[in-house]
C-alpha atoms as a PDB file:
ATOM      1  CA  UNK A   1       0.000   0.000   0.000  1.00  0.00           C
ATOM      2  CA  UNK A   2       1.358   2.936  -1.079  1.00  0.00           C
ATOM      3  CA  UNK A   3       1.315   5.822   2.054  1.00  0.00           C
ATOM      4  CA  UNK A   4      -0.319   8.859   2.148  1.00  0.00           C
ATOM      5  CA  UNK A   5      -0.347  12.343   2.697  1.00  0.00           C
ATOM      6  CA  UNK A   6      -2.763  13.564   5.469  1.00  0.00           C
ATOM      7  CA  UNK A   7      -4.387  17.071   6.449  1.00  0.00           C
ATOM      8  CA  UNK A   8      -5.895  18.159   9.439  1.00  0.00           C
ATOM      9  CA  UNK A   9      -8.760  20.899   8.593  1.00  0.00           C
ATOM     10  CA  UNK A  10     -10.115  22.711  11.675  1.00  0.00           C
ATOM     11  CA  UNK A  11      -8.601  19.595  13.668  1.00  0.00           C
ATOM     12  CA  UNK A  12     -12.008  18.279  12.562  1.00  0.00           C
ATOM     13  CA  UNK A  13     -11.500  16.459   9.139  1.00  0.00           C
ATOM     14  CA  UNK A  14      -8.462  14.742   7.787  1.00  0.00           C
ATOM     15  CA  UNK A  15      -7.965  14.891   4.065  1.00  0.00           C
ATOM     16  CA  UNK A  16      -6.019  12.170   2.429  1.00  0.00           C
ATOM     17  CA  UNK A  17      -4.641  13.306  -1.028  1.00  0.00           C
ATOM     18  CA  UNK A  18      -2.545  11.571  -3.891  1.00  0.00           C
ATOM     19  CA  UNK A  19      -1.659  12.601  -6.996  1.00  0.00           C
ATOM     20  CA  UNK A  20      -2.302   9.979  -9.838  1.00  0.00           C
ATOM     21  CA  UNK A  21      -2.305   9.645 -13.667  1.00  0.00           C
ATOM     22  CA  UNK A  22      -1.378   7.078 -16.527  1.00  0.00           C
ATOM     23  CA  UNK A  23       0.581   7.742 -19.677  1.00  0.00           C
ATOM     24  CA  UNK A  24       1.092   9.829 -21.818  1.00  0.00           C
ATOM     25  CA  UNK A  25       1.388  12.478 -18.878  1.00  0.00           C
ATOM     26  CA  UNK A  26       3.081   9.864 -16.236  1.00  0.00           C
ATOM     27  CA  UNK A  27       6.123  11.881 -16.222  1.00  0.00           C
ATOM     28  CA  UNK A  28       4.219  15.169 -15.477  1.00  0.00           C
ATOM     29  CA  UNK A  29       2.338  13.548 -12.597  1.00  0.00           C
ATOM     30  CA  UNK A  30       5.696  12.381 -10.914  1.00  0.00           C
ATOM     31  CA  UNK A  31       6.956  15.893 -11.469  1.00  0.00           C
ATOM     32  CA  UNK A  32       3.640  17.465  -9.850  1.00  0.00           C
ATOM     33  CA  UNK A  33       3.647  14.984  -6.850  1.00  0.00           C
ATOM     34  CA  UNK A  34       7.485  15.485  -6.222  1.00  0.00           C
ATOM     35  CA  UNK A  35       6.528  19.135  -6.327  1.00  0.00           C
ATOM     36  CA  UNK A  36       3.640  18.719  -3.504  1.00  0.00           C
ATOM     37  CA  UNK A  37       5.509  15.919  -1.505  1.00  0.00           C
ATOM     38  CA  UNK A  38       2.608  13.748  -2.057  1.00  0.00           C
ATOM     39  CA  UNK A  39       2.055  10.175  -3.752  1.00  0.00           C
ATOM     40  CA  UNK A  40       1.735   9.132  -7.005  1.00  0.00           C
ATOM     41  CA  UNK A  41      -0.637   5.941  -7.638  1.00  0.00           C
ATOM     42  CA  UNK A  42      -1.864   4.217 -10.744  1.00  0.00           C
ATOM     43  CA  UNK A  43      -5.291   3.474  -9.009  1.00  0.00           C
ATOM     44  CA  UNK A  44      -6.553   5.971  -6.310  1.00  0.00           C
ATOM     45  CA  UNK A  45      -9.694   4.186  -5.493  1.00  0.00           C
ATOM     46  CA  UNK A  46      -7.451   1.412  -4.533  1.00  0.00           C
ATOM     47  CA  UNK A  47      -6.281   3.038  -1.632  1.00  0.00           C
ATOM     48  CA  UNK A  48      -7.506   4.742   1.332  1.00  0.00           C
ATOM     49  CA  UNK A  49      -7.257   8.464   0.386  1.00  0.00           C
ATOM     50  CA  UNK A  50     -10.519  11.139   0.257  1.00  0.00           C
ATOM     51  CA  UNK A  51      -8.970  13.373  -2.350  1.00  0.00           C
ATOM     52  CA  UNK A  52      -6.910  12.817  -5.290  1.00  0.00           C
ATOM     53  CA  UNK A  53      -5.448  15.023  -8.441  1.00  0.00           C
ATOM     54  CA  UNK A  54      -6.188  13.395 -11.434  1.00  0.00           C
ATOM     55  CA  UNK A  55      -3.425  14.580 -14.517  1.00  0.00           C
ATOM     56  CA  UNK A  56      -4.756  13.776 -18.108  1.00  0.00           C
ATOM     57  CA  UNK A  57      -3.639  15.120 -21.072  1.00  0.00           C
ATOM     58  CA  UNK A  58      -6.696  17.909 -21.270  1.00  0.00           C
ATOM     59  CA  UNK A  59      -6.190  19.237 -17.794  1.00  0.00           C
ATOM     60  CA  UNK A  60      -5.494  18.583 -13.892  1.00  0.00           C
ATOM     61  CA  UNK A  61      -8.306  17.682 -11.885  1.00  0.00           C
ATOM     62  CA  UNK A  62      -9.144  17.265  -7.928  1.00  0.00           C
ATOM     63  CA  UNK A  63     -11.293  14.198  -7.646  1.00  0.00           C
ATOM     64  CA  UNK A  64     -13.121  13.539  -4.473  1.00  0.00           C
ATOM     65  CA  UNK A  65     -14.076  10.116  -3.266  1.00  0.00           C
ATOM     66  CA  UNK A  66     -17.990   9.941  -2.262  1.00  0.00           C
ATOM     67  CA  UNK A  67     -19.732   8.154   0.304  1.00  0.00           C
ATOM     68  CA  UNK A  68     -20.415   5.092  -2.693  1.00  0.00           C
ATOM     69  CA  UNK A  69     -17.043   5.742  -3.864  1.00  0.00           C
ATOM     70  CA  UNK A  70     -17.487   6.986  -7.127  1.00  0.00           C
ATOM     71  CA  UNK A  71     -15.923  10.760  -7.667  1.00  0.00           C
ATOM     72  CA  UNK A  72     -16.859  13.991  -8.180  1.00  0.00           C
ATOM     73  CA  UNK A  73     -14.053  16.632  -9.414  1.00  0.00           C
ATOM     74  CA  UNK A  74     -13.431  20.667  -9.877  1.00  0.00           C
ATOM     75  CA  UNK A  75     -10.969  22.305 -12.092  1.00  0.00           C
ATOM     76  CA  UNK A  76      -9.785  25.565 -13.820  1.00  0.00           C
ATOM     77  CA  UNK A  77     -10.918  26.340 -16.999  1.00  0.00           C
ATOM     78  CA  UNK A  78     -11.196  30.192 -18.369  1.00  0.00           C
ATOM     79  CA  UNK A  79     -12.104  29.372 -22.182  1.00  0.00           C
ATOM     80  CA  UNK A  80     -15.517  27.885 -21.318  1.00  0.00           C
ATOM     81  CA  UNK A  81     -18.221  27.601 -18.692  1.00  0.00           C
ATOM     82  CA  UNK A  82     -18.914  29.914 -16.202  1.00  0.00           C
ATOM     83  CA  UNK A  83     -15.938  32.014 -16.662  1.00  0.00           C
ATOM     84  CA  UNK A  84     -16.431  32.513 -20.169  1.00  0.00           C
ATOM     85  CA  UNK A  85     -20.247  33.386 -19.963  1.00  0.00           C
ATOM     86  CA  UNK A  86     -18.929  35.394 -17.300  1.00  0.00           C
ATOM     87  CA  UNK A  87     -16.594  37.023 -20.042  1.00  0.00           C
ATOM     88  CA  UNK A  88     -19.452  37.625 -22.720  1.00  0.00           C
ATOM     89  CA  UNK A  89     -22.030  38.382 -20.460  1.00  0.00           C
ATOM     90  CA  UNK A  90     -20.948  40.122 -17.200  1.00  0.00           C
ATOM     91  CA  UNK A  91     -22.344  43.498 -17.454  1.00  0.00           C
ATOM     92  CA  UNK A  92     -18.782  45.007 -18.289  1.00  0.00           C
ATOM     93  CA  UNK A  93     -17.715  47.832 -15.875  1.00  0.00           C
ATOM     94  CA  UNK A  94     -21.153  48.207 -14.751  1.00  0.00           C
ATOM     95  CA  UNK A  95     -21.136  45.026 -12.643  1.00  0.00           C
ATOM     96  CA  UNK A  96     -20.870  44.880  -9.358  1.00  0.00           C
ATOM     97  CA  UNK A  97     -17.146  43.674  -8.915  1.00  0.00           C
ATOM     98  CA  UNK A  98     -16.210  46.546 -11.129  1.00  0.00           C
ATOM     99  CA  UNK A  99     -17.474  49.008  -9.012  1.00  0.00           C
ATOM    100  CA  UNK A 100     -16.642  47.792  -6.143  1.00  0.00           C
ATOM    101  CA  UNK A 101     -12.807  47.471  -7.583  1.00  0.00           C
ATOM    102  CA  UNK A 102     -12.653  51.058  -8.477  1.00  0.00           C
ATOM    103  CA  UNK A 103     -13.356  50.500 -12.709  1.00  0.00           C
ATOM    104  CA  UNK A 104     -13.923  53.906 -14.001  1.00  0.00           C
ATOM    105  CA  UNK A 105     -13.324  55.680 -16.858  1.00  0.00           C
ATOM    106  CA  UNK A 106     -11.561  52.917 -18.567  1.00  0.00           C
ATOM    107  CA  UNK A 107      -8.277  53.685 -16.140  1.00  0.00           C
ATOM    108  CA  UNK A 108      -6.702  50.256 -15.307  1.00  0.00           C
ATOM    109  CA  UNK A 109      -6.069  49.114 -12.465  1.00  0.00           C
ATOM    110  CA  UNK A 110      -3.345  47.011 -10.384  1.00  0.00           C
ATOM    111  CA  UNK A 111      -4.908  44.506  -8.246  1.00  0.00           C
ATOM    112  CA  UNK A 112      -4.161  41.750  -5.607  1.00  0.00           C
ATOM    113  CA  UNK A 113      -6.425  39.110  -5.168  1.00  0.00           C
ATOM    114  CA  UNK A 114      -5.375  37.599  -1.801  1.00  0.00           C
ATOM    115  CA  UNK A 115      -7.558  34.601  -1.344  1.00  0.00           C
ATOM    116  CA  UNK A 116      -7.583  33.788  -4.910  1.00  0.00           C
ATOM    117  CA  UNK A 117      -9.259  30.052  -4.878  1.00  0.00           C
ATOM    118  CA  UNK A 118     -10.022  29.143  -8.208  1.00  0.00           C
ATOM    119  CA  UNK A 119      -9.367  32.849  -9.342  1.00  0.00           C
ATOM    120  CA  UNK A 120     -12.800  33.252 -11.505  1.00  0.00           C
ATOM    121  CA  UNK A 121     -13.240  37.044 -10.082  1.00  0.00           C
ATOM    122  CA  UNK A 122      -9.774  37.674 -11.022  1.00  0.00           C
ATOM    123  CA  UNK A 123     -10.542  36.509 -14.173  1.00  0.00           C
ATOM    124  CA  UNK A 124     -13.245  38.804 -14.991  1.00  0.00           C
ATOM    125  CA  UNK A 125     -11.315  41.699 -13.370  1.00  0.00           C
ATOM    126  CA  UNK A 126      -8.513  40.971 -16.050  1.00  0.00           C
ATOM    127  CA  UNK A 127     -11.072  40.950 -18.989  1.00  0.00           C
ATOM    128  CA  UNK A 128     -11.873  44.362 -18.234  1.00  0.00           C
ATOM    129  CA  UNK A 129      -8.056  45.345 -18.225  1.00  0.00           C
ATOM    130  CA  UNK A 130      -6.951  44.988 -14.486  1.00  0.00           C
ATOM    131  CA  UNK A 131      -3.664  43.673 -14.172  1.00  0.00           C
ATOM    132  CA  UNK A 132      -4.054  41.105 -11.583  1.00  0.00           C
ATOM    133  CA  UNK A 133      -2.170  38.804  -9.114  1.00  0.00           C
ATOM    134  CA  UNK A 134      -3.469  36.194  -7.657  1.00  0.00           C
ATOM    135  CA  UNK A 135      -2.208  34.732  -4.737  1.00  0.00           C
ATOM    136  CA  UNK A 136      -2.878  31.148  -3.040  1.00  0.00           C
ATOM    137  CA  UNK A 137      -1.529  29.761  -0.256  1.00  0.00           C
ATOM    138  CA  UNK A 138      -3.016  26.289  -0.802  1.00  0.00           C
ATOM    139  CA  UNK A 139      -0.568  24.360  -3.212  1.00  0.00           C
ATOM    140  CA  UNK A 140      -3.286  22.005  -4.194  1.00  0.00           C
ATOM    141  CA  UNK A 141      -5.365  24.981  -5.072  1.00  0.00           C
ATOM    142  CA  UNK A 142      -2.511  26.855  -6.644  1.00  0.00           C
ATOM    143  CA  UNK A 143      -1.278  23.731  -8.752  1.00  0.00           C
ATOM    144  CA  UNK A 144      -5.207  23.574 -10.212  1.00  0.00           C
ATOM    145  CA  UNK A 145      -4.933  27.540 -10.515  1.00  0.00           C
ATOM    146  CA  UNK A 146      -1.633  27.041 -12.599  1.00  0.00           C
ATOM    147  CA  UNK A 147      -2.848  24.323 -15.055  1.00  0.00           C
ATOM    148  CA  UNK A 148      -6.144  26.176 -15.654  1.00  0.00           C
ATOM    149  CA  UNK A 149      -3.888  29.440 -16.759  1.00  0.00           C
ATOM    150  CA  UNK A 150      -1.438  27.462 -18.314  1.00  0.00           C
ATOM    151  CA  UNK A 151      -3.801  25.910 -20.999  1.00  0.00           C
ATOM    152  CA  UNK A 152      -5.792  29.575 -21.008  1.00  0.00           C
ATOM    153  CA  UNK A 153      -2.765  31.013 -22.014  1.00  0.00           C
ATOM    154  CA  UNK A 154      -2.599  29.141 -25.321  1.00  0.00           C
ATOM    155  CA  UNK A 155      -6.023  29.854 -26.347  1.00  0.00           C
ATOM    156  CA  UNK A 156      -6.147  32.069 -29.426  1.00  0.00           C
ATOM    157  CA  UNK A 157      -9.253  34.222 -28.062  1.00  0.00           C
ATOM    158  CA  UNK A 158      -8.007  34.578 -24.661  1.00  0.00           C
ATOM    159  CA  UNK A 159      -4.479  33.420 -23.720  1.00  0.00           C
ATOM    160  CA  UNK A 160      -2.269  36.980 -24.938  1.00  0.00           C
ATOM    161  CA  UNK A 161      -4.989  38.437 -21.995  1.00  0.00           C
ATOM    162  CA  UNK A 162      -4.302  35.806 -19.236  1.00  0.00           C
ATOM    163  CA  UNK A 163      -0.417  35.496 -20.021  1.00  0.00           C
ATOM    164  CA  UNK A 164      -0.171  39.342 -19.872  1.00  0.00           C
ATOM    165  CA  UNK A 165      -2.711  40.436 -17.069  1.00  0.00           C
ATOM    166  CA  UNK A 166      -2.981  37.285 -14.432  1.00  0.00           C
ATOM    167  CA  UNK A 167       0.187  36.422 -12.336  1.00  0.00           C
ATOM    168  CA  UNK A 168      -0.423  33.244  -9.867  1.00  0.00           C
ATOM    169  CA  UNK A 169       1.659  33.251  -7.164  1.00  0.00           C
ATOM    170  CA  UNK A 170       1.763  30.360  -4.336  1.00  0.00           C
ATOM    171  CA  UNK A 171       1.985  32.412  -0.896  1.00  0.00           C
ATOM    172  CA  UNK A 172       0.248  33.241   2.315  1.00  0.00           C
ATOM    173  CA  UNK A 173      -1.362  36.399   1.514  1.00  0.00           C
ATOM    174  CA  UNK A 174      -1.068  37.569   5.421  1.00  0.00           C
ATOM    175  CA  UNK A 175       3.078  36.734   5.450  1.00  0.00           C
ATOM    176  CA  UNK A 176       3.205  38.456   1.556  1.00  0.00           C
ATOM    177  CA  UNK A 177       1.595  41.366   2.106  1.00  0.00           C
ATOM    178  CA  UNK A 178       3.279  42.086   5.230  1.00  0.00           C
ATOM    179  CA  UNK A 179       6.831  41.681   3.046  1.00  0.00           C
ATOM    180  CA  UNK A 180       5.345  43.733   0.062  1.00  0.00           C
ATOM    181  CA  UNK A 181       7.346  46.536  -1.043  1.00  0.00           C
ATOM    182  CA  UNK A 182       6.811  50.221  -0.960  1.00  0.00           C
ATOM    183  CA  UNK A 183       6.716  50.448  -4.729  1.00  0.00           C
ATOM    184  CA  UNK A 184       4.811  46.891  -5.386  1.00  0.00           C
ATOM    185  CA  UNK A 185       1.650  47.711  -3.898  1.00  0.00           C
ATOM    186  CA  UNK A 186      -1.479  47.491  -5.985  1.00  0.00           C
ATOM    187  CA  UNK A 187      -4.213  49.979  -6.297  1.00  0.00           C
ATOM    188  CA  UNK A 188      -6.938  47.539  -5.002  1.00  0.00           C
ATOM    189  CA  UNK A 189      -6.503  44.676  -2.486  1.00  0.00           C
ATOM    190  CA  UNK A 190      -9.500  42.130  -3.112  1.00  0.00           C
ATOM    191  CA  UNK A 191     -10.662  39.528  -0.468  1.00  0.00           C
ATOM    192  CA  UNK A 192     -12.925  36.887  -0.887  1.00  0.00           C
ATOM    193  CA  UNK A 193     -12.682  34.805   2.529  1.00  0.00           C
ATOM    194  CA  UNK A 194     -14.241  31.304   2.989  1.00  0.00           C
ATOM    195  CA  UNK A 195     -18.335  31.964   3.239  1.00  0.00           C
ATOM    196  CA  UNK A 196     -19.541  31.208   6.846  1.00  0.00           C
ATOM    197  CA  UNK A 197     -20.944  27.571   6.986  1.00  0.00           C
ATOM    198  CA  UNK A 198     -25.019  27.817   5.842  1.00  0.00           C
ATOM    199  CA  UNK A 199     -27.636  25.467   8.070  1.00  0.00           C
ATOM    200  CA  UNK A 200     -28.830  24.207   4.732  1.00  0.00           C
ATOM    201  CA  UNK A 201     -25.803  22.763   4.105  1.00  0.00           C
ATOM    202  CA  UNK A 202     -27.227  21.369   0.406  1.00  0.00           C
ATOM    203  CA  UNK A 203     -26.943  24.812  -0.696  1.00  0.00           C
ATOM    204  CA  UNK A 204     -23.125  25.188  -0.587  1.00  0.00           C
ATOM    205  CA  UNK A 205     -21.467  24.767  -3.958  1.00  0.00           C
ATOM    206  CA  UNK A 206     -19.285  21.723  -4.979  1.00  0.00           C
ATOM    207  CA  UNK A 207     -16.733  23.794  -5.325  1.00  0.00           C
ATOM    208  CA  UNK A 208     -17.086  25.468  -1.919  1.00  0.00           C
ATOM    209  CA  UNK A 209     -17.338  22.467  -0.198  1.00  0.00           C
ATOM    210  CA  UNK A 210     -14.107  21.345  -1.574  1.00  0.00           C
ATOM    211  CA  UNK A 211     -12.202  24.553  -1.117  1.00  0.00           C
ATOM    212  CA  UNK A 212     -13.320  24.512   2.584  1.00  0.00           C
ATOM    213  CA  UNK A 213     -11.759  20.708   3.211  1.00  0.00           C
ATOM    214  CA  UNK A 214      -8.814  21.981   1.974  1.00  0.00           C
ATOM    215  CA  UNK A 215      -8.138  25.088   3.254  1.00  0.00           C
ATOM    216  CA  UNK A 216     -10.286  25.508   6.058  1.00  0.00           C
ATOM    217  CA  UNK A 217     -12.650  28.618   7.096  1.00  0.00           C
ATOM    218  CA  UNK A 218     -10.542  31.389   6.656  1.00  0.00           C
ATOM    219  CA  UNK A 219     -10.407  32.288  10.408  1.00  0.00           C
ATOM    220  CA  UNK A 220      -7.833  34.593   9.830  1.00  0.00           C
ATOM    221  CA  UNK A 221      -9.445  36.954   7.608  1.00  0.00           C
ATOM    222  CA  UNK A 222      -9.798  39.686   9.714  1.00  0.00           C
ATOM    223  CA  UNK A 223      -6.325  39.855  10.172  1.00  0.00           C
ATOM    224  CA  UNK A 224      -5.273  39.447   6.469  1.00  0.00           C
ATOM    225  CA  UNK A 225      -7.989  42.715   6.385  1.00  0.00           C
ATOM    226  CA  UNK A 226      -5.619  44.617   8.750  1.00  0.00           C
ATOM    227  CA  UNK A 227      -2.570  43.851   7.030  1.00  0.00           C
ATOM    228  CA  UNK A 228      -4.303  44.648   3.140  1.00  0.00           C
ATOM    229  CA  UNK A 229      -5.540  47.718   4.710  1.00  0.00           C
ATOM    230  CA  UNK A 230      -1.815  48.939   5.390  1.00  0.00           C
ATOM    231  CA  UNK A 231      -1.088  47.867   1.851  1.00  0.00           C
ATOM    232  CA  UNK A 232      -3.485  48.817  -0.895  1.00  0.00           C
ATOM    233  CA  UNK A 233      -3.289  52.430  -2.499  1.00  0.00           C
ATOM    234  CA  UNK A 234      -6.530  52.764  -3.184  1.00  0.00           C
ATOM    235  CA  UNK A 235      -9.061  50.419  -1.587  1.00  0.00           C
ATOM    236  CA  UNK A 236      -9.998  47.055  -0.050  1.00  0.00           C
ATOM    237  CA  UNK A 237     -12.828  44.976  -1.380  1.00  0.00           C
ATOM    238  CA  UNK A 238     -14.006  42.167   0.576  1.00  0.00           C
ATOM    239  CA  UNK A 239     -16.742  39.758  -0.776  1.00  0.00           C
ATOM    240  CA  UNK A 240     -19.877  39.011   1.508  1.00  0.00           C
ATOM    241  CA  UNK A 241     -22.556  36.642   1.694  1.00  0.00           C
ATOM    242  CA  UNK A 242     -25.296  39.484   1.213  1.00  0.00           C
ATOM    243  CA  UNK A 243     -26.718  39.095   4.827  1.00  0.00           C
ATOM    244  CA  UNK A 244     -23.289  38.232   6.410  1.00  0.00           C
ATOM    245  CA  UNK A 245     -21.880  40.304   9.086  1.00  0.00           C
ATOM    246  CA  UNK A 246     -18.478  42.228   7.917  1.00  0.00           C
ATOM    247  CA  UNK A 247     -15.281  41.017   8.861  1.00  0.00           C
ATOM    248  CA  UNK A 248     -14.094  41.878  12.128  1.00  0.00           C
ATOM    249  CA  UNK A 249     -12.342  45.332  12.258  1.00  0.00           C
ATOM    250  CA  UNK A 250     -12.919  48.983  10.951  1.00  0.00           C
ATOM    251  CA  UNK A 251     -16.669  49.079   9.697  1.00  0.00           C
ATOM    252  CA  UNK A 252     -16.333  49.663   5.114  1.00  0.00           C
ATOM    253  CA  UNK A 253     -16.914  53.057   3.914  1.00  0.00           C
ATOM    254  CA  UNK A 254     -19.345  51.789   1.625  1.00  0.00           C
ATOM    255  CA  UNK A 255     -21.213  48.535   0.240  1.00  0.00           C
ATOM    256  CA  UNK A 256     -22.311  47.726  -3.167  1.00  0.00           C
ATOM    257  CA  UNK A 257     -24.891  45.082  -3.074  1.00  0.00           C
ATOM    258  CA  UNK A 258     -26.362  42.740  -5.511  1.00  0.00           C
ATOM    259  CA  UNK A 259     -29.015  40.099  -4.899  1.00  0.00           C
ATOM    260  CA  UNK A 260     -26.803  37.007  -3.327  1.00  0.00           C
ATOM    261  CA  UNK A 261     -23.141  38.912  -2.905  1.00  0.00           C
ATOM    262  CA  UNK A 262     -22.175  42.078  -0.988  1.00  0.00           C
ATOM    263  CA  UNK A 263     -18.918  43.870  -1.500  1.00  0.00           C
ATOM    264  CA  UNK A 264     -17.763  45.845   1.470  1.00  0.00           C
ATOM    265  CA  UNK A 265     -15.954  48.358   0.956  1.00  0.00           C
ATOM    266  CA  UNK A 266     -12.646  50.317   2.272  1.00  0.00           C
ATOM    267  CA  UNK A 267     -11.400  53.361   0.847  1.00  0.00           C
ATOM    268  CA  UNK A 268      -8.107  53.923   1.889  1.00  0.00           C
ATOM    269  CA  UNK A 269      -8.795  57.841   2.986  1.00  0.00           C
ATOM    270  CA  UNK A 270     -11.565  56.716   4.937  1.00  0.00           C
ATOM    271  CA  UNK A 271      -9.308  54.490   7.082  1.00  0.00           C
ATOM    272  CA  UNK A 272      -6.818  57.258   7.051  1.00  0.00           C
ATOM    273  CA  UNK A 273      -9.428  59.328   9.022  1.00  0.00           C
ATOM    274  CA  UNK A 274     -10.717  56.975  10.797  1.00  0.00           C
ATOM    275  CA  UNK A 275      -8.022  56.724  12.882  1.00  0.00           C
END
């Protein structure tokens, strides 16, 4: 039995991941699991893991095993489904992201996404000619992040716009913005924490779900708030559940609401005065 590699979420759940694949991408697999320090197996279901990344020749993949232990599985991808009707369809500069980002007058902008998870707001942002980068301090999240922008960037409709505008990089957004230099900080800092847990837990996304067993609830957001607050130019944005309570600290200057989502806020003059 081949070992593998365990993580304690909220000392609650343990999540048992290995990496696994067949040719023709074997050797890319190897590389990937060397990369994560975690197992590579020909046949995850085989084993006793809860979480595997599956590596075929169209993409990467995180598969999860199910109570019947079949699998259900997320992914990147920018040149179709959500993110590209997102693309087409949006609402442009009129959205509520944009606004709540700072879009105006066409003037782009340089922005951090902090918590950048599968990086589908970033996205958008970079469609509308932000320069963005995204930061992730989950390596299984960031390795998904990667692929997904790797095989965006060779798309003829898209990828000179995602190789040019969308930087991933793998870090603790608390530990890298309290390192970021004078001269390397963005105009907008953008935060999208872990939502707080619904009752009706059949309402929380696949993809949600799966971000949460990985990386936990976010419990340090309010102090990754503190420390982007010391570091954007402009403003913070931080993405709400509509009727969620803000993040602990300074109350936002302003909201912009839409019917499910609620982006809070703070201008960086208004936390100049505030204090």
């Amino acid at each position: 039995m081949v070992p593998s590699i365990s993580i304690a979420v909220n000392s609650s759940k343990t999540v048992v991941i290995v990496v696994a694949s067949t040719a023709p991408v074997y050797q890319a697999a190897a590389d990937l699991a060397a990369e994560l320090a975690l197992p590579l197996v020909a046949d995850p279901v085989a084993i006793d893991c809860t979480h595997w990344l599956n590596l075929t020749p169209q993409r990467l993949e995180l598969r999860e095993r199910n109570l019947v232990g079949t699998a259900r599985s997320i992914y990147v991808d920018f040149t179709q489904g959500p993110a590209a009707h997102r693309r087409r369809f949006g609402g442009g500069c009129n959205q509520p992201l944009a606004r709540a980002i700072g879009l105006k007058g066409g003037t782009p902008l340089i922005v951090l996404d902090a918590t950048a998870g599968l990086g589908r707001d970033a996205f958008v942002l970079a469609c509308l000619g932000c320069t963005v980068y995204l930061l992730e301090r989950s390596p299984i999240i960031a390795a998904l992040l990667r692929d997904g922008l790797q095989r965006a960037a060779q798309d003829p409709e898209i990828g000179s716009l995602v190789a040019e505008r969308l930087h991933l990089i793998a870090a603790n957004g608390h530990d890298y913005l309290q390192n970021l230099p004078e001269e390397q900080r963005p105009d907008t800092i953008y935060l999208d924490p872990m939502y707080p847990h619904r009752q009706k837990s059949a309402l929380v996304k696949k993809e949600m779900r799966l971000l949460r067993q990985l990386v936990g609830d976010d419990e340090d957001a309010p102090e990754l708030l503190a420390a982007a607050l010391t570091r954007a130019r402009r403003r913070v944005v931080v993405k709400r559940p509509r009727l969620a309570p803000p993040l602990a600290g300074p109350p936002p200057g302003f909201r912009i609401v839409s019917p499910n989502t609620r982006f809070d806020v703070y201008p960086i003059s208004h936390q100049s005065s505030a204090k």
